[in-house]
Protein backbone atom coordinates (compact mmCIF):
# COMPACT_ATOMS: atom_id res chain seq x y z
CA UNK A 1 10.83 2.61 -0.86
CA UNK A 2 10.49 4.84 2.37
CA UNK A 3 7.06 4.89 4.60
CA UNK A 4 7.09 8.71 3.44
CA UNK A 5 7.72 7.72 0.04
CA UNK A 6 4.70 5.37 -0.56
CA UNK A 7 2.82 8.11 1.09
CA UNK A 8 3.56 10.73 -1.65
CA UNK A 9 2.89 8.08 -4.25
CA UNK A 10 0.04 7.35 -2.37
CA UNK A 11 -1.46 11.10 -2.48
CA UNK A 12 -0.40 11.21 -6.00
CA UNK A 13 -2.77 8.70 -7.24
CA UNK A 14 -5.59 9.64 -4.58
CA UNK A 15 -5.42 13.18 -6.61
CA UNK A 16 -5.52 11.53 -10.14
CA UNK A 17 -8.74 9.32 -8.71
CA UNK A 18 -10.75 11.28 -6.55
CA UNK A 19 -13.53 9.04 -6.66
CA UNK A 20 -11.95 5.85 -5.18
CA UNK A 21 -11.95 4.34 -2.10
CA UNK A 22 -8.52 4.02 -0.04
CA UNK A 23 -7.84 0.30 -0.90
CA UNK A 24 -8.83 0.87 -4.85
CA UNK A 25 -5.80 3.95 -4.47
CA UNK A 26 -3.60 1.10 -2.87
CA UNK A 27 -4.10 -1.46 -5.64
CA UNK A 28 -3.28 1.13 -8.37
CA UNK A 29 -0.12 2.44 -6.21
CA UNK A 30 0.81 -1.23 -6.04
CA UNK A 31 0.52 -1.70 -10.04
CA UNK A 32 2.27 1.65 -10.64
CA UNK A 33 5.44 0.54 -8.81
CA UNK A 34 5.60 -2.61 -10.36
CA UNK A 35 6.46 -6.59 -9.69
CA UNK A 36 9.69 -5.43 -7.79
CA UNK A 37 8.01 -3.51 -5.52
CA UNK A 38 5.27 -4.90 -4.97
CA UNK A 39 7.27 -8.42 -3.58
CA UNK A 40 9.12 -6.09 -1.66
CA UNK A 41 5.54 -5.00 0.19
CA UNK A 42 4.01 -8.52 0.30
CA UNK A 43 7.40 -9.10 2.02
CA UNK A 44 6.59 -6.50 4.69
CA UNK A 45 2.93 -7.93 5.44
CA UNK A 46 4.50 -11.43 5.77
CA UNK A 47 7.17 -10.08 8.27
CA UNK A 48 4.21 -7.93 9.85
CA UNK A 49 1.89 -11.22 10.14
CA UNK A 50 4.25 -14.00 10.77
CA UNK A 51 2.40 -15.26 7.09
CA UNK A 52 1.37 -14.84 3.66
CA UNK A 53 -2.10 -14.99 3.29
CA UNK A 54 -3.55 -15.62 0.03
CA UNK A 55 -1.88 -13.73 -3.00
CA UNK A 56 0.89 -11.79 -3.55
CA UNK A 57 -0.71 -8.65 -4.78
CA UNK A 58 -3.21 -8.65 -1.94
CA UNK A 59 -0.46 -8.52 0.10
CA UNK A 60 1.08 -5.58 -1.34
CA UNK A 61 -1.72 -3.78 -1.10
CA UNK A 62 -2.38 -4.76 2.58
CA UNK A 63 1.01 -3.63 3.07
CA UNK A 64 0.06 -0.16 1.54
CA UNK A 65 -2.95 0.17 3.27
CA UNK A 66 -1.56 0.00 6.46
CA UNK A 67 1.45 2.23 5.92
CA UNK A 68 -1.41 5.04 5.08
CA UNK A 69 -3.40 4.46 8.30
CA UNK A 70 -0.49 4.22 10.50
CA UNK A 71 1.37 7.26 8.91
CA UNK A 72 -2.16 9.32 8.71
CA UNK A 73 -2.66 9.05 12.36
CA UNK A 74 -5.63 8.74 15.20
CA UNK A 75 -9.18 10.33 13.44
CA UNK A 76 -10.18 13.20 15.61
């Protein structure tokens, strides 16, 4: 999955769940795209870290979290 990809899916879910906070968004982006997926993200916050910390779904959603932030640029 592209960077621009997870950021649709990303903005998808935000607009089904208005009412949660960016990292609750991430964890239900990270269930949506199931177990494949989400290895494949836990994968990308090992390679960004050098290590796995902890679980693999926090991982994912680490993952997600900072493809957002980094793609959604500097706050003015």
């Amino acid at each position: 999955m592209t960077d621009e990809e997870l950021i649709v899916e990303f903005a998808m879910t935000r607009l089904d769940n208005p009412g949660l906070d960016l990292e609750e968004i991430a964890a239900l982006v990270v269930r949506r795209v199931g177990a494949d997926r989400m290895l494949e993200f836990a994968s990308h916050t090992l390679a960004a870290r050098g290590e796995l910390r902890g679980a693999v779904f926090p991982a994912a959603v680490e993952h997600v979290l900072r493809v957002v932030l980094t793609l959604r640029g500097p706050v003015d």
